[in-house]
Protein backbone atom coordinates (compact mmCIF):
# COMPACT_ATOMS: atom_id res chain seq x y z
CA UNK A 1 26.95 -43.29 53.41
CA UNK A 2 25.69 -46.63 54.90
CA UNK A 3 27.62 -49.04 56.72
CA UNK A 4 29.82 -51.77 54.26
CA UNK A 5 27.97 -54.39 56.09
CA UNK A 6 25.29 -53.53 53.90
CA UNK A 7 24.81 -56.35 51.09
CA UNK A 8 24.54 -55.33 47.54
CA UNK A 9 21.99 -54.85 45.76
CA UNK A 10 19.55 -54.39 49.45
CA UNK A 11 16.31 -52.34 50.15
CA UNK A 12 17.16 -50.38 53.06
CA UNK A 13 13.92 -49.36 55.82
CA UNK A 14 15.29 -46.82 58.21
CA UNK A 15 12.99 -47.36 60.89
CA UNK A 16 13.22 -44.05 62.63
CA UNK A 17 12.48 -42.51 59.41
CA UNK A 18 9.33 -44.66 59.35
CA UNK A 19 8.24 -44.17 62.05
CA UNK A 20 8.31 -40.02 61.78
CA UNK A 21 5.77 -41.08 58.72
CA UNK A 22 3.76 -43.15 61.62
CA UNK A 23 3.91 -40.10 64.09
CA UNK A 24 2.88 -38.13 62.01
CA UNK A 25 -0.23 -40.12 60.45
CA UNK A 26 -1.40 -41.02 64.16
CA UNK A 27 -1.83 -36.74 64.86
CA UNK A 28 -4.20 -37.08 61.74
CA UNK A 29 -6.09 -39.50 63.09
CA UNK A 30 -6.74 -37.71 66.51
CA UNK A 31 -7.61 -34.62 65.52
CA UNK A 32 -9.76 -35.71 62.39
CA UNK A 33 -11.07 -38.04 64.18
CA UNK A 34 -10.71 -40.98 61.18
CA UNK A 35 -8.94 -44.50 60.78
CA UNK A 36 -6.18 -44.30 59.08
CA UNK A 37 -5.11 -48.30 57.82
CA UNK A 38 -2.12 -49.78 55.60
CA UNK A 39 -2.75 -50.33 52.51
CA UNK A 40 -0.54 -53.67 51.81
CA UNK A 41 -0.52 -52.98 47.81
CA UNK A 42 2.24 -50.16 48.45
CA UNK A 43 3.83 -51.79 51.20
CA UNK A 44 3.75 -55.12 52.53
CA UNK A 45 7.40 -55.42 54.40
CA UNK A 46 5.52 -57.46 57.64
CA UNK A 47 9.00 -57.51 59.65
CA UNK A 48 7.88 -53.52 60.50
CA UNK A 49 4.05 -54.38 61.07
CA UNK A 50 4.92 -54.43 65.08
CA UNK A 51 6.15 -50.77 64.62
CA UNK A 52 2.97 -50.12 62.19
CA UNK A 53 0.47 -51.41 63.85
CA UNK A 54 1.38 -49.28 67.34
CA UNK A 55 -0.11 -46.58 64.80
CA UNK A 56 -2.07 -47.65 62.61
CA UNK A 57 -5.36 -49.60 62.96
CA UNK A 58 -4.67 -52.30 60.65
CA UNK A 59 -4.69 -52.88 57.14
CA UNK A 60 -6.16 -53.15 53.90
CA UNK A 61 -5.96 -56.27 51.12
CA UNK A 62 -5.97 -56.56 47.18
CA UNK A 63 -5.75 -60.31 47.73
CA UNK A 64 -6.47 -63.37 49.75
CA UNK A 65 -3.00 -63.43 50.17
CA UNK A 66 -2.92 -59.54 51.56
CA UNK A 67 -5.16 -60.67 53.69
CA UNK A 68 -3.91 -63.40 55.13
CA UNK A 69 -0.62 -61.54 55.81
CA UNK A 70 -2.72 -58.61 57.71
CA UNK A 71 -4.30 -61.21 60.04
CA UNK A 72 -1.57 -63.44 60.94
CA UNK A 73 1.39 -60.36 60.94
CA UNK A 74 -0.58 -57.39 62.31
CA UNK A 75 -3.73 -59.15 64.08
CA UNK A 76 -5.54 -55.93 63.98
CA UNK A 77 -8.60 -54.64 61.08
CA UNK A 78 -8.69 -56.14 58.11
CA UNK A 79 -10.49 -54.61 54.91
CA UNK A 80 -10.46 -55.97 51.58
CA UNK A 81 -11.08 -54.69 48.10
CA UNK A 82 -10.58 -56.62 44.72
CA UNK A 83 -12.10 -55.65 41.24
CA UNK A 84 -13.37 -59.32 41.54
CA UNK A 85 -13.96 -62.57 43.95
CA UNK A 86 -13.64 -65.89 42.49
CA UNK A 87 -15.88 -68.24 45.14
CA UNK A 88 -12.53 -69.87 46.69
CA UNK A 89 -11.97 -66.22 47.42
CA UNK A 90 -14.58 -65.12 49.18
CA UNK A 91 -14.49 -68.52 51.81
CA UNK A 92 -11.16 -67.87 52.89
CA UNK A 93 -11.69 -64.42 53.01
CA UNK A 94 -14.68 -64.19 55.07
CA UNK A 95 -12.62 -65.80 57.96
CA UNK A 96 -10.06 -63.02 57.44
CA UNK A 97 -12.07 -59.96 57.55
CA UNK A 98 -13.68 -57.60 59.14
CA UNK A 99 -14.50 -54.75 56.08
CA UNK A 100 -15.40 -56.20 52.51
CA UNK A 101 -15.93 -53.73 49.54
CA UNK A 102 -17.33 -54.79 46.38
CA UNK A 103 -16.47 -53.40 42.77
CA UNK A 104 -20.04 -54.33 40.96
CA UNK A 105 -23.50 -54.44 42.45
CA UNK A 106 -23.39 -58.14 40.49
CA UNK A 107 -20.68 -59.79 42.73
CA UNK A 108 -22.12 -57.88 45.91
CA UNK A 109 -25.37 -60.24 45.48
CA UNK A 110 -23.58 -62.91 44.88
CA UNK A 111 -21.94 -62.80 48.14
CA UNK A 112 -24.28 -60.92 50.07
CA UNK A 113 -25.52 -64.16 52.36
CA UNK A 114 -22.25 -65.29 52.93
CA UNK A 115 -20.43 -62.69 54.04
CA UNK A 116 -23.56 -60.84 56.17
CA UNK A 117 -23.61 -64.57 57.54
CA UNK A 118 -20.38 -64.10 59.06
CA UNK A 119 -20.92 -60.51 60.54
CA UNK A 120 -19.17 -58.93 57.94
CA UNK A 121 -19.31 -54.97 57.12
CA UNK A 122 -20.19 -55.04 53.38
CA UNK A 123 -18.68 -52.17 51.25
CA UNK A 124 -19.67 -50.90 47.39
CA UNK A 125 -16.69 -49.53 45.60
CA UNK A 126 -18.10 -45.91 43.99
CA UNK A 127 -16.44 -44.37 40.93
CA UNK A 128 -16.96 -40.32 41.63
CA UNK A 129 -15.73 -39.54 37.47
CA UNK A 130 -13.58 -36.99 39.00
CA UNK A 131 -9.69 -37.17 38.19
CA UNK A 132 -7.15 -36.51 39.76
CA UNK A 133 -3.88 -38.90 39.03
CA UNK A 134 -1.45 -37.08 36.69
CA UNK A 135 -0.79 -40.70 34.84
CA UNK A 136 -3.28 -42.34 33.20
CA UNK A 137 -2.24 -45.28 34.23
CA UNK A 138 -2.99 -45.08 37.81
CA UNK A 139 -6.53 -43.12 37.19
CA UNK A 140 -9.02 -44.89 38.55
CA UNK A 141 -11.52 -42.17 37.58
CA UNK A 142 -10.22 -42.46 33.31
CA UNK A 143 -12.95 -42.74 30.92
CA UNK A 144 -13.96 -46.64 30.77
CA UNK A 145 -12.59 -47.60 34.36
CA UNK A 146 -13.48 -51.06 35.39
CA UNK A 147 -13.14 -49.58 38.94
CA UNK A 148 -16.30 -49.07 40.91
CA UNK A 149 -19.93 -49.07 40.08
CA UNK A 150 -21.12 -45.21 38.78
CA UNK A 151 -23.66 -43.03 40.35
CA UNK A 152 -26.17 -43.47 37.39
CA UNK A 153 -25.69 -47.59 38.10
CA UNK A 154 -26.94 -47.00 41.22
CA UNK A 155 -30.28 -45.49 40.53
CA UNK A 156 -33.04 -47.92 41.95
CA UNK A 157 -30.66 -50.58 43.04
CA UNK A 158 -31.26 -52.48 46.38
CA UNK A 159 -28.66 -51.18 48.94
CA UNK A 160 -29.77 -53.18 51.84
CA UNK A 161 -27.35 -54.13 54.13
CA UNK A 162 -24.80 -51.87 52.19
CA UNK A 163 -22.92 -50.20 55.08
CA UNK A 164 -20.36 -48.28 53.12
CA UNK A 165 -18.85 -46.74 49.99
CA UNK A 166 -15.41 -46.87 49.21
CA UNK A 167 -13.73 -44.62 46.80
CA UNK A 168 -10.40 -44.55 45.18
CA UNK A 169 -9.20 -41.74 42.65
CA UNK A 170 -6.27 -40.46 44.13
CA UNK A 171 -2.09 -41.15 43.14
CA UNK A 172 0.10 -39.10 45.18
CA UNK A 173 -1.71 -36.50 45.24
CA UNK A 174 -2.48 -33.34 48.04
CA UNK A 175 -4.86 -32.29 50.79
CA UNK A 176 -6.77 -30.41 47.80
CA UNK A 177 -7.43 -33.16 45.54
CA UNK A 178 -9.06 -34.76 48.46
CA UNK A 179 -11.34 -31.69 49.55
CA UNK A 180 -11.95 -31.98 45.11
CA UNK A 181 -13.07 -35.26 45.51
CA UNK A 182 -15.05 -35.22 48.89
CA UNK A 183 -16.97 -32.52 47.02
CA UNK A 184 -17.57 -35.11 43.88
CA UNK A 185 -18.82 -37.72 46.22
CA UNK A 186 -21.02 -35.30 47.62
CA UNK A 187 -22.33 -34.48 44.71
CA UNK A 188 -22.39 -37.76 42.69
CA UNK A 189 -23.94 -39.65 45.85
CA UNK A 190 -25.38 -37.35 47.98
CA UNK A 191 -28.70 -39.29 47.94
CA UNK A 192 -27.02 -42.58 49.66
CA UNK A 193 -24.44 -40.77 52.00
CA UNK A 194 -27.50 -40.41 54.64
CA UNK A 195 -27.87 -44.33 54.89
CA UNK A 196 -24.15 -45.68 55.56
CA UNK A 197 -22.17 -46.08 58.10
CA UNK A 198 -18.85 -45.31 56.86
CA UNK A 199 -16.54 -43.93 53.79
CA UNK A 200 -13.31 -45.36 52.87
CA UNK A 201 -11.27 -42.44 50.96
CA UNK A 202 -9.01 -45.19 49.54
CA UNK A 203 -5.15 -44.21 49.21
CA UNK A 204 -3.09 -41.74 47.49
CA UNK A 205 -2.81 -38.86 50.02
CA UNK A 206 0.78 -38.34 50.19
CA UNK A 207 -0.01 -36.94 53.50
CA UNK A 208 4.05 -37.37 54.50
CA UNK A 209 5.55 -35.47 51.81
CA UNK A 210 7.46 -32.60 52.09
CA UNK A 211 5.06 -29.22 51.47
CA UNK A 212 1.78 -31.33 52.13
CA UNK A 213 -0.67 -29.50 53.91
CA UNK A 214 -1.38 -31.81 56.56
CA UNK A 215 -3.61 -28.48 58.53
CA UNK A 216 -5.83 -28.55 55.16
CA UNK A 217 -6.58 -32.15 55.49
CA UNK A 218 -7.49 -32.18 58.76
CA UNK A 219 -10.01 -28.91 58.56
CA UNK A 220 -11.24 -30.67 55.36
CA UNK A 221 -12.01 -34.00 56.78
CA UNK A 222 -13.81 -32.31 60.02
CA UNK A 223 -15.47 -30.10 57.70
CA UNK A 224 -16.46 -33.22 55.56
CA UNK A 225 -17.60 -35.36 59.18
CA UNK A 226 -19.72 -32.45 60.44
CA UNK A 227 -21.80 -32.17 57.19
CA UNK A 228 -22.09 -36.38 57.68
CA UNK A 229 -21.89 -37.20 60.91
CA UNK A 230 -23.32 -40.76 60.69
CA UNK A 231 -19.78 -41.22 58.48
CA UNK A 232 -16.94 -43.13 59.90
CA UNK A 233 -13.80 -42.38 57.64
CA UNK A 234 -11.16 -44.63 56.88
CA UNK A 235 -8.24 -43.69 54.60
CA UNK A 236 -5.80 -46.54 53.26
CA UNK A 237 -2.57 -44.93 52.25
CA UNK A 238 0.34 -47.12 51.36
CA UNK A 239 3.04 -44.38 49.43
CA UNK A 240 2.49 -42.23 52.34
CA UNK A 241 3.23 -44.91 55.23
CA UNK A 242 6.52 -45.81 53.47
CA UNK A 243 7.24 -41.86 51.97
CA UNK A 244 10.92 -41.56 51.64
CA UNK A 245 11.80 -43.83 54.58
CA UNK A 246 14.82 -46.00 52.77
CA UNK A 247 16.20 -46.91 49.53
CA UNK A 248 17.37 -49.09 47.28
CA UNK A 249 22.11 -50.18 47.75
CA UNK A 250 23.32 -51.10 44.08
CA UNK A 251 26.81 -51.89 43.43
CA UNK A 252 28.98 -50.57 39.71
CA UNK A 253 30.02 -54.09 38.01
CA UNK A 254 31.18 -52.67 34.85
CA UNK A 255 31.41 -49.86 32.65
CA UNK A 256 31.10 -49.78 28.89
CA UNK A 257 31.13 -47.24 26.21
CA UNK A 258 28.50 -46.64 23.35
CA UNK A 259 27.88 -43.08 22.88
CA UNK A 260 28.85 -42.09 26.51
CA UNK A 261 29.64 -43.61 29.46
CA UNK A 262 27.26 -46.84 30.66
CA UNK A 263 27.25 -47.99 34.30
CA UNK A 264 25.94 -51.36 34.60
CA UNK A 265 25.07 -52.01 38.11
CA UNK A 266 23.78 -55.18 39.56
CA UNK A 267 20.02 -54.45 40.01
CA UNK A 268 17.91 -54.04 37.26
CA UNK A 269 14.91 -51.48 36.24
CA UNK A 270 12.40 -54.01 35.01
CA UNK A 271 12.89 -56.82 37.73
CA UNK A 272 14.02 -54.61 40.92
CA UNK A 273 12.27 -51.05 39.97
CA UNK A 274 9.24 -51.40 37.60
CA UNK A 275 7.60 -48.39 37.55
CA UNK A 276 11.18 -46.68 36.61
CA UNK A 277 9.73 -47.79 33.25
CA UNK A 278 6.19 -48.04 33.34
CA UNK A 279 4.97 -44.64 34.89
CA UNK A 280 7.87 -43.37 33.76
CA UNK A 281 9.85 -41.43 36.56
CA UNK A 282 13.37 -40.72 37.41
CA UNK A 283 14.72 -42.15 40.76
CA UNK A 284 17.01 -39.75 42.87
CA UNK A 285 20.60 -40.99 43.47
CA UNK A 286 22.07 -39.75 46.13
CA UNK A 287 25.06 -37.64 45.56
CA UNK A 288 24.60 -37.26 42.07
CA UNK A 289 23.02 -34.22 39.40
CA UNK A 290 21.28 -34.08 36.11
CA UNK A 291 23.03 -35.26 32.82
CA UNK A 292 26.23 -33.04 32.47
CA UNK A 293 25.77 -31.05 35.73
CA UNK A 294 28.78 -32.23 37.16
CA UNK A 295 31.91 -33.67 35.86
CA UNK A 296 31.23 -37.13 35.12
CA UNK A 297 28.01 -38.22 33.72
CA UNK A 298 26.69 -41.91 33.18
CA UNK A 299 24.20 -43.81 32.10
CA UNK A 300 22.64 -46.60 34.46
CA UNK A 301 21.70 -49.72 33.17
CA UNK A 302 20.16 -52.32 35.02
CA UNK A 303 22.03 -56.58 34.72
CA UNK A 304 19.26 -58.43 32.63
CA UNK A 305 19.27 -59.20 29.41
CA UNK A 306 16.29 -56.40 28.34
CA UNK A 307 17.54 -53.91 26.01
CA UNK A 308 15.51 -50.57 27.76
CA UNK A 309 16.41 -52.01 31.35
CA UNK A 310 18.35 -48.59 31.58
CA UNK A 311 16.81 -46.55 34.62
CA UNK A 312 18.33 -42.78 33.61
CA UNK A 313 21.31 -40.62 32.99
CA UNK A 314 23.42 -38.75 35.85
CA UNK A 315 26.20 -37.04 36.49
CA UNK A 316 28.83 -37.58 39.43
CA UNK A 317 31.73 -35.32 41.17
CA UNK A 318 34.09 -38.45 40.42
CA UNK A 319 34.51 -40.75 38.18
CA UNK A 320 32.83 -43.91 38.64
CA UNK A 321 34.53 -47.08 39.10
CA UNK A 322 33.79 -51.16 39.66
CA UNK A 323 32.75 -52.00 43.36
CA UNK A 324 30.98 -48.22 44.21
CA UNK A 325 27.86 -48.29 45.85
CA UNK A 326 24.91 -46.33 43.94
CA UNK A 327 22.15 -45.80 46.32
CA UNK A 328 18.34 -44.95 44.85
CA UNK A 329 16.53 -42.86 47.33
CA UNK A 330 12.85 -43.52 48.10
CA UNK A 331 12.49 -47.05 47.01
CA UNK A 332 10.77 -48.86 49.89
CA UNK A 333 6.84 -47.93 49.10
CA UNK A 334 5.09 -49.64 45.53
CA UNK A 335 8.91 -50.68 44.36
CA UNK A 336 9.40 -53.83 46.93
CA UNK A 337 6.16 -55.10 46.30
CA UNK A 338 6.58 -55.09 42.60
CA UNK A 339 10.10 -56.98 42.00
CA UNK A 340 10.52 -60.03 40.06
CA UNK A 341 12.90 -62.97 39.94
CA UNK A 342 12.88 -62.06 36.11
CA UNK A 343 16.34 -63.49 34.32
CA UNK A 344 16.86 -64.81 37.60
CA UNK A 345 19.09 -62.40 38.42
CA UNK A 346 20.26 -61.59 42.12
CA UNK A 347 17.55 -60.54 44.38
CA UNK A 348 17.93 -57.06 46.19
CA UNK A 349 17.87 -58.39 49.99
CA UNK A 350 15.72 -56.73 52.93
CA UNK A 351 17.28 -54.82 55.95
CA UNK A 352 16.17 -52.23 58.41
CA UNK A 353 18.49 -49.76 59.92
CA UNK A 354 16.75 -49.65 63.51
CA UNK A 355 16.32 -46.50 65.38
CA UNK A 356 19.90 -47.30 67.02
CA UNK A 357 21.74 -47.05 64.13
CA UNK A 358 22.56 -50.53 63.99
CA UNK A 359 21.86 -52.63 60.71
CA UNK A 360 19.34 -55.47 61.28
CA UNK A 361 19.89 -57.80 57.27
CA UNK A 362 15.99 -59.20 57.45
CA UNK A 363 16.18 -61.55 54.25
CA UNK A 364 18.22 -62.99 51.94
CA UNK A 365 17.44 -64.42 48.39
CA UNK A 366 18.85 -68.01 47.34
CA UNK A 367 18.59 -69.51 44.31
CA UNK A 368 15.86 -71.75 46.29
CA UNK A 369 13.53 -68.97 46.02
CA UNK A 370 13.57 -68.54 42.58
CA UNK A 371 13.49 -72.47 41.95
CA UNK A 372 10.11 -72.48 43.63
CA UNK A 373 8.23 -69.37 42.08
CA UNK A 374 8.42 -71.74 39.18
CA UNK A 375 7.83 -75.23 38.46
């Protein structure tokens, strides 16, 4: 169990384990021979980026923002994709980047002086109609997608200047459902491949997960490179950079009865742990079982006022009591990024357990913080 100096509630980055993740990613890159880059939209926690960025080439941005925290925190590439650029956009952006993808063939001429102008690598986001992501949710590839311009749209369009595609279908997904969708490009786009200069697989290979083939990726994207050799590939994972390197310290504050036992700890689903609720999915707990499994089962709720702010139902060896710690595994990748100040309850606070063993508390939240989200 971690150290008591831990606060509660904290996310907790244990940086050996993220940097096995790292390690790992880097062999990738040297024998595929492709860039792999962080995608800030899964993980954006820029007090590791010195650690990252001994890896990883740089990173990838939803956002103005994104961006300007890959430039000033990382210093290395910079690529940037957003269904769509407001003008203010586009002129800060163009002094941030170095890789620009665009979602419609509409805002690509609209920007198309200004960002060649500034030596810019201009991108077209494809959409290969091939799925792959198990909720709907996250398919960028389901029927009516605003995301990325379709093969058919492309037919006798001016692609001058266009230096890449970029494609993004993929949600935690394997080695296989990226040799599926290399083989959809291929087909969908074959015509255009010839004339680029490089191919951004997006994210969603869980390339750090337990049972992934990592040898299958590799022989895929070689295979993929020697059938296109003029193709530089980039892939922008963010799940995979942050893959089960640290979790989420809650604290028991009460317990209450109504049809079983109710936990209420002092994070909350909704605020601290979204997509608890909105993919839905059940968050391991460490040390504890399925409903019933052991001898003590509980629900956990979260501490705002939201009626479903419950995250699941476990079971425990012992009894649980006001003051234990309940730690949620996994909960550094897509989870910090998502929190709110929402009731204005407390803010989980940031640490990283360095490779030492030693625990380094990063941030703290004050009530200053949520003052000035708001106005």
């Amino acid at each position: 169990m971690y150290s008591p100096d831990i606060p509660s509630p904290c996310f907790v980055c244990e940086e050996s384990k993220l940097e096995q993740n790292l390690q790992l990613m880097q062999r990738v890159q040297q024998q595929a021979g492709v860039d792999i880059i962080l995608a800030l939209k899964g993980f954006s926690m820029w007090s590791t980026f010195d650690l990252v960025g001994q890896y990883l080439q740089g990173c990838t941005a939803s956002s103005v923002w994104e961006a300007k925290l890959a430039r000033y925190e990382m210093d290395k590439e910079v690529h940037a994709y957003s269904p769509a650029y407001k003008q203010a956009d586009m002129d800060e952006l163009v002094q941030l980047v170095n890789h620009i993808s665009f979602n419609s063939l509409t805002q690509w001429q609209r920007y198309k002086d200004q960002v060649l102008s500034h030596n810019i690598s201009a991108g077209l986001r494809i959409n290969p109609e091939h799925r792959e992501a198990e909720t709907e949710l996250y398919d960028p590839s389901a029927p009516g997608s605003r995301l990325g311009v379709l093969a058919k749209d492309l037919e006798n369009a001016d692609l001058t200047d266009i230096e890449g595609f970029h494609v993004h279908n993929l949600c935690e997904c394997d080695s296989f459902a990226t040799e599926r969708t290399l083989l959809a490009v291929e087909k969908r786009f074959a015509k255009w491949l010839p004339n680029l200069k490089w191919l951004n697989l997006g994210g969603g290979h869980l390339m750090t997960s337990k049972g992934y083939d990592v040898e299958h990726l590799i022989t895929t994207l070689k295979a993929f490179k020697s059938r296109h050799p003029n193709l530089h590939i980039i892939m922008e994972p963010g799940s995979a950079v942050a893959w089960q390197v640290g979790t989420l310290v809650s604290e028991v504050v009460d317990i209450v009865q109504n049809d079983g036992k109710i936990a209420i700890l002092d994070i909350s689903a909704t605020g601290h742990m979204p997509d608890v609720l909105e993919m839905p999915y059940r968050p391991a707990v460490r040390h504890a079982g399925l409903p019933n499994e052991t001898a003590h089962t509980y629900k956990l709720g979260g501490n705002s006022c939201l009626a479903g702010d419950v995250i699941d139902t476990y079971s425990f060896q012992q009894p649980l009591k006001v003051g234990d710690r309940i730690v949620f595994e996994d909960m550094i990748h897509y989870t910090m990024v998502k929190t709110t100040f929402f009731n204005g309850v407390e803010h989980p606070s940031i640490g990283i357990i360095r490779k030492n063993g030693e625990f380094d508390l990063i941030k703290q939240f004050h009530f200053e913080d949520f003052k000035s989200k708001l106005s």
